[in-house]
C-alpha atoms as a PDB file:
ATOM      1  CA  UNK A   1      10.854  53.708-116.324  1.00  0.00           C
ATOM      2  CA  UNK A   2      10.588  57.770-116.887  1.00  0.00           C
ATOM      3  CA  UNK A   3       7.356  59.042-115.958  1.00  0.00           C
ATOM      4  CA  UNK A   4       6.204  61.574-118.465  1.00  0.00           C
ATOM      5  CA  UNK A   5       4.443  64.844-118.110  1.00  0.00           C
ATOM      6  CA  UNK A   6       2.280  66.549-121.010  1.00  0.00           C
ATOM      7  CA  UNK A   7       2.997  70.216-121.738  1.00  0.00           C
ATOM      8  CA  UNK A   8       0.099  71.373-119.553  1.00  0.00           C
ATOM      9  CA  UNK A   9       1.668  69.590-116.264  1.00  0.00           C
ATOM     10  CA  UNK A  10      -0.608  66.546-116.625  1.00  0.00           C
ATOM     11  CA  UNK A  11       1.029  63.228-114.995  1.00  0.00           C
ATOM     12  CA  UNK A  12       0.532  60.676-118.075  1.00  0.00           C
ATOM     13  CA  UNK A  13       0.284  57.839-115.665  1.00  0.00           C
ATOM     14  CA  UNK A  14      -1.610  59.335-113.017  1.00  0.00           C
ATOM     15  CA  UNK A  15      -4.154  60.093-115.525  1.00  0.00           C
ATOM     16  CA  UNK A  16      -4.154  55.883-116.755  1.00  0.00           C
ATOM     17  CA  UNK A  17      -4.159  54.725-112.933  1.00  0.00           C
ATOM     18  CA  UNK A  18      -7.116  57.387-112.014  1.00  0.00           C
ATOM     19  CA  UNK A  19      -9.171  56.281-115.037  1.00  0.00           C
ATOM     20  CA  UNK A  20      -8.454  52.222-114.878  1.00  0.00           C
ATOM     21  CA  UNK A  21      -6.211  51.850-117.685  1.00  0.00           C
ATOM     22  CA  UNK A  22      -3.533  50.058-115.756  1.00  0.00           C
ATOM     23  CA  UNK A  23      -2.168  48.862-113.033  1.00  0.00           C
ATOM     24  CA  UNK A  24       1.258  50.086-110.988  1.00  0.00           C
ATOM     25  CA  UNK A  25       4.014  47.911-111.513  1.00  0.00           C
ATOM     26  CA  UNK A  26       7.138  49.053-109.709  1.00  0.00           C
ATOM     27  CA  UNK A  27      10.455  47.671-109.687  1.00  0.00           C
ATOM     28  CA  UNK A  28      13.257  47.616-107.135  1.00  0.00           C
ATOM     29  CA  UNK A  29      15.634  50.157-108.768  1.00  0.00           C
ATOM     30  CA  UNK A  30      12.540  52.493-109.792  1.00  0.00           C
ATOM     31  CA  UNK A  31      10.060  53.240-106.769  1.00  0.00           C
ATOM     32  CA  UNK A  32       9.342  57.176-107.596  1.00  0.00           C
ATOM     33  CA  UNK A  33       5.873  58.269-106.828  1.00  0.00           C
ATOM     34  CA  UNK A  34       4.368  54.201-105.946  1.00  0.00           C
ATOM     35  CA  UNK A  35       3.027  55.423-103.487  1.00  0.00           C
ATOM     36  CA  UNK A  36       0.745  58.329-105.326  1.00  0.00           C
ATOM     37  CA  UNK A  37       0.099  55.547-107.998  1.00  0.00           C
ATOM     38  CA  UNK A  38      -0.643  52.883-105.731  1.00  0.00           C
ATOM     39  CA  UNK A  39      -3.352  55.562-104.035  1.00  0.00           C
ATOM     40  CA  UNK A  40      -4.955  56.429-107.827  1.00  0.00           C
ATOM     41  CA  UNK A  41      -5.136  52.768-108.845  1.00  0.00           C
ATOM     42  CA  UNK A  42      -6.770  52.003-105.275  1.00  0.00           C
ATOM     43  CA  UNK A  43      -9.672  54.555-105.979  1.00  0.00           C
ATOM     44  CA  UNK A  44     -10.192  53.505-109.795  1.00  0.00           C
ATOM     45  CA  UNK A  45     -10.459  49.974-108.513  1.00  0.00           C
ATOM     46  CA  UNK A  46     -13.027  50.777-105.621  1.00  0.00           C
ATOM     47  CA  UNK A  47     -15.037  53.102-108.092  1.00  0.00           C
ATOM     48  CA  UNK A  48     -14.875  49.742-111.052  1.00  0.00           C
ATOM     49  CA  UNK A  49     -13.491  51.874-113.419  1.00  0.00           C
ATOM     50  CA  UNK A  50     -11.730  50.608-116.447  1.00  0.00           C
ATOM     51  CA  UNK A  51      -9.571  47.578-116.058  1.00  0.00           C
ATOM     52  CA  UNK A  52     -11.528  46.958-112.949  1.00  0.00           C
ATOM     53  CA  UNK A  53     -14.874  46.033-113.734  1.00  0.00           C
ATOM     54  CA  UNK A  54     -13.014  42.994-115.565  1.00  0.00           C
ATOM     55  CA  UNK A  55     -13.096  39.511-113.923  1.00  0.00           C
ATOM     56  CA  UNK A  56      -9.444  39.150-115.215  1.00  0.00           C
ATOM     57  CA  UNK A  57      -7.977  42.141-113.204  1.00  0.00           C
ATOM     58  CA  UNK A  58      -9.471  41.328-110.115  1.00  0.00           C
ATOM     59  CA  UNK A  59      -7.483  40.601-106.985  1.00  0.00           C
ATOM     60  CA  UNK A  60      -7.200  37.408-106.215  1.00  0.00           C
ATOM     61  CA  UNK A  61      -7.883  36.127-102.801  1.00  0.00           C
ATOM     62  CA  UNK A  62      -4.588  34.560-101.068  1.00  0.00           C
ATOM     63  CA  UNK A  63      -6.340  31.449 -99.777  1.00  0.00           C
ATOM     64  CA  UNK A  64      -7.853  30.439-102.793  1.00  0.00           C
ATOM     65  CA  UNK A  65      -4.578  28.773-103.085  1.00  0.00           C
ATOM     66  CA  UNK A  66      -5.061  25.372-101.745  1.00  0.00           C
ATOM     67  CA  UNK A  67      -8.613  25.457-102.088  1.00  0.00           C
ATOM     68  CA  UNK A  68      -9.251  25.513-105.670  1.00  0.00           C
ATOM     69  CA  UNK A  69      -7.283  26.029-109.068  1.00  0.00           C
ATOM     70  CA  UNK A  70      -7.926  29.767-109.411  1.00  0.00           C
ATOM     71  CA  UNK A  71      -4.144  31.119-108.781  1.00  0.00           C
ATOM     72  CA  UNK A  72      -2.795  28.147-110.371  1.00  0.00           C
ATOM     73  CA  UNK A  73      -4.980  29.155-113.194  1.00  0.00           C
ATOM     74  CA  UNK A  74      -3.088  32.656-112.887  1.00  0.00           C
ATOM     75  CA  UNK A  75       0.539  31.363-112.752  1.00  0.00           C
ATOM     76  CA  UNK A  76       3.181  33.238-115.422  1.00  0.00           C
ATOM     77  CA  UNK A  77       0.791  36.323-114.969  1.00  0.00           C
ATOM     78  CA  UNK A  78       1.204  39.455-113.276  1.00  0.00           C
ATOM     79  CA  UNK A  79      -1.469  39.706-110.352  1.00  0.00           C
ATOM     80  CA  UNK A  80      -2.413  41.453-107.124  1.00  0.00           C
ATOM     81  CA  UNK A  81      -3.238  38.615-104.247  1.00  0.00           C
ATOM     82  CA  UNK A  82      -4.373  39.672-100.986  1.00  0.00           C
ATOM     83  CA  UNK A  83      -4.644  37.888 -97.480  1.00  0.00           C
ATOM     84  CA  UNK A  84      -3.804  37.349 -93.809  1.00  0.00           C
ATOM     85  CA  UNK A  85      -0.204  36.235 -93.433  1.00  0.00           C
ATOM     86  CA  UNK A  86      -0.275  33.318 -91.192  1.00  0.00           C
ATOM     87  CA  UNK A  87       2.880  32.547 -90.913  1.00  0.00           C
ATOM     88  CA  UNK A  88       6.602  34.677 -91.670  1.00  0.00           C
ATOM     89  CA  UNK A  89       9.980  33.532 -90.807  1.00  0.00           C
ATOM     90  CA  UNK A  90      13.245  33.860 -92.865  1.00  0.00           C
ATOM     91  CA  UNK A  91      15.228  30.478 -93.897  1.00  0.00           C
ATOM     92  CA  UNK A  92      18.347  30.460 -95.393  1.00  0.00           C
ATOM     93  CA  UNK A  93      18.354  33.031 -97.945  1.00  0.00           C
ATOM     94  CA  UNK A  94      14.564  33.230 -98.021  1.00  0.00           C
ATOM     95  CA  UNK A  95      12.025  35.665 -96.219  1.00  0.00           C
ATOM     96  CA  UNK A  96       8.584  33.368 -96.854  1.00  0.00           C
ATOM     97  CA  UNK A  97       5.506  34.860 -95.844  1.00  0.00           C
ATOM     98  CA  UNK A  98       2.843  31.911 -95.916  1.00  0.00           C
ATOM     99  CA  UNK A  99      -0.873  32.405 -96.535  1.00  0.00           C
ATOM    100  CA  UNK A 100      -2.167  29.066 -95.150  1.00  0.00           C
ATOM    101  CA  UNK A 101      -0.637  26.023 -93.091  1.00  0.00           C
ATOM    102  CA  UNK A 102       0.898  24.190 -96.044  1.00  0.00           C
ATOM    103  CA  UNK A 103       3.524  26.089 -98.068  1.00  0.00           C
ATOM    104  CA  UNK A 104       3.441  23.440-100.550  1.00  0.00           C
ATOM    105  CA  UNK A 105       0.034  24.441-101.718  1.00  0.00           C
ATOM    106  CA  UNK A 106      -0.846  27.327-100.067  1.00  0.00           C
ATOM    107  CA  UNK A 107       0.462  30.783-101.239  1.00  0.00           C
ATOM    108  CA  UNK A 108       3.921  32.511-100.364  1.00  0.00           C
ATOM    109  CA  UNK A 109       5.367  35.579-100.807  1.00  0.00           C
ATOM    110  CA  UNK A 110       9.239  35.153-100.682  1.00  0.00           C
ATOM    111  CA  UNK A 111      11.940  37.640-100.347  1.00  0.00           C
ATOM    112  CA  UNK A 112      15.542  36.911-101.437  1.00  0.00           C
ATOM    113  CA  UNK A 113      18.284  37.638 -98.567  1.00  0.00           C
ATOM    114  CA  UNK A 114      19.515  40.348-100.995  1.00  0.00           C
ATOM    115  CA  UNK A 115      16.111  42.551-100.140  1.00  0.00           C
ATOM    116  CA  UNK A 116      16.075  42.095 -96.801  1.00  0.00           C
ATOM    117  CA  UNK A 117      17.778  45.491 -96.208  1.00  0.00           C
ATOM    118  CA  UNK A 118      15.143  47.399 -98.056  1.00  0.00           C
ATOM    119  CA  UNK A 119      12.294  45.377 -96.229  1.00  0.00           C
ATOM    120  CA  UNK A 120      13.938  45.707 -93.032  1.00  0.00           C
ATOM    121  CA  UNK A 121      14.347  49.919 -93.112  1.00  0.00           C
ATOM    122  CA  UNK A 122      10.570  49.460 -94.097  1.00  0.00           C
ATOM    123  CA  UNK A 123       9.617  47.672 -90.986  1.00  0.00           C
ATOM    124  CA  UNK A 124       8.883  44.816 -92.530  1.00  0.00           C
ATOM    125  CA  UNK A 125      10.124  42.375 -90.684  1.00  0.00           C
ATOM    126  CA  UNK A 126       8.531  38.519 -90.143  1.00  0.00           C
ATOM    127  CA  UNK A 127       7.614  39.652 -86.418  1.00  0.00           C
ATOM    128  CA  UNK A 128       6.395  42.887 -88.022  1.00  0.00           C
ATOM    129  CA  UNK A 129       4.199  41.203 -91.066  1.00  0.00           C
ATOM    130  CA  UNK A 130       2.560  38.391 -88.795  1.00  0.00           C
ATOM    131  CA  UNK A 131      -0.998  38.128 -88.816  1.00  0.00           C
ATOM    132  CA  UNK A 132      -1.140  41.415 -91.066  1.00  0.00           C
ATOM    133  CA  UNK A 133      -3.733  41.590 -94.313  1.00  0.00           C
ATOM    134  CA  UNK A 134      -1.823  42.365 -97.144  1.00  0.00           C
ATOM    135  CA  UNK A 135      -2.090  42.781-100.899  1.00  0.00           C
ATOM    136  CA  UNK A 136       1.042  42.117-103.048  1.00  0.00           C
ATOM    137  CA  UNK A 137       1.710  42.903-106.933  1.00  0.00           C
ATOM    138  CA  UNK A 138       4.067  40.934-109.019  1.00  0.00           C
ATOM    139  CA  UNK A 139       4.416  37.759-111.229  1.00  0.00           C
ATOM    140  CA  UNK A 140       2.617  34.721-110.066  1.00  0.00           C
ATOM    141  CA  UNK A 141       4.992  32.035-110.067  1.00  0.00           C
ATOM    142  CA  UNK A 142       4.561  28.163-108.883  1.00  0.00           C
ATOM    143  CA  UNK A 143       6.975  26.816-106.268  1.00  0.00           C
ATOM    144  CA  UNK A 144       5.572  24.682-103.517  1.00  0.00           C
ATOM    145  CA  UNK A 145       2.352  26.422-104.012  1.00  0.00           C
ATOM    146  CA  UNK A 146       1.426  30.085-105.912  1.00  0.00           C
ATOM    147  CA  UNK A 147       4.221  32.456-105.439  1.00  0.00           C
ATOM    148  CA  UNK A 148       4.902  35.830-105.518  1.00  0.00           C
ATOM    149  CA  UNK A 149       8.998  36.829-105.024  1.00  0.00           C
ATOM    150  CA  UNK A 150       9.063  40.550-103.541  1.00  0.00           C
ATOM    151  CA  UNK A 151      11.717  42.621-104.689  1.00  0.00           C
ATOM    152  CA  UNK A 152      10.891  45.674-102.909  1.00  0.00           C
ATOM    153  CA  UNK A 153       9.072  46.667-100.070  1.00  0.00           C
ATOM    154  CA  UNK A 154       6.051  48.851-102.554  1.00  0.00           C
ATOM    155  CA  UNK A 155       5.081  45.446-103.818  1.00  0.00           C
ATOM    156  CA  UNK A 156       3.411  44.366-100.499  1.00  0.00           C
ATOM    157  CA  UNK A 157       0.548  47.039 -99.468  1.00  0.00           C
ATOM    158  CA  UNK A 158      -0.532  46.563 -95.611  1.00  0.00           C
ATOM    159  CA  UNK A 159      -4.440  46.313 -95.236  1.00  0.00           C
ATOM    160  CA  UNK A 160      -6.395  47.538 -92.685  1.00  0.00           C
END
């Protein structure tokens, strides 16, 4: 994606993110400026403009998963999910990041062996994301439970 600047130096989508008009989506082979975006959509989002004053942009709460049907409600949809990641571990050619004590309903975040490198030179590690709150961005899949594969390390934002 190219970002695009107006004549008089104006960041197009600094301007959407700062005045809730959409949300960052960032992709493995284009991370420029995620984190400036990430820091504009933050503020939009804690001020409920735009986007954000809408039910269906909301982040959705990580251990909804086995509790109710709200993220399988969401799956084939892009969403932010945030929660405490109770348990990480790699196995096989899967980094899994588990949300609850079941991964077969509760929700995941997995990273393909083929990311690790990029994770790992972000320190995020499974002895490094244990226990952290986190909020991730991507498509809502269903395997086992609600899924989220991370591609890159911007996806997953760590939470006070």
């Amino acid at each position: 994606l190219a970002h695009l600047h107006l004549p008089d130096g104006r960041w197009v989508q600094g301007e959407m993110l700062h005045a809730g008009l959409a949300r960052v989506y960032s992709f493995a082979d284009n991370r420029a400026r995620v984190a400036e975006m990430l820091l504009l959509e933050r503020e939009a989002r804690q001020a409920e403009r735009g986007i954000w004053q809408l039910p269906y942009y909301a982040v959705r709460n990580a251990e909804m998963g086995a509790k109710d049907d709200r993220l399988a409600r969401d799956i084939d949809s892009f969403q932010l999910v945030e929660g405490r990641i109770r348990k990480a571990a790699r196995v096989g050619k899967y980094m899994y990041l588990n949300f609850g004590s079941d991964y077969r309903t509760d929700f995941t975040i997995s990273v393909a062996k083929r990311y690790w490198r990029k994770f790992d030179a972000a320190q995020m590690t499974p002895a490094k994301l244990q226990g952290k709150h986190v909020r991730v961005r991507g498509w809502l899949t269903k395997r086992n439970g609600p899924m989220i594969e991370a591609t890159h390390p911007e996806q997953i934002e760590l939470l006070p």
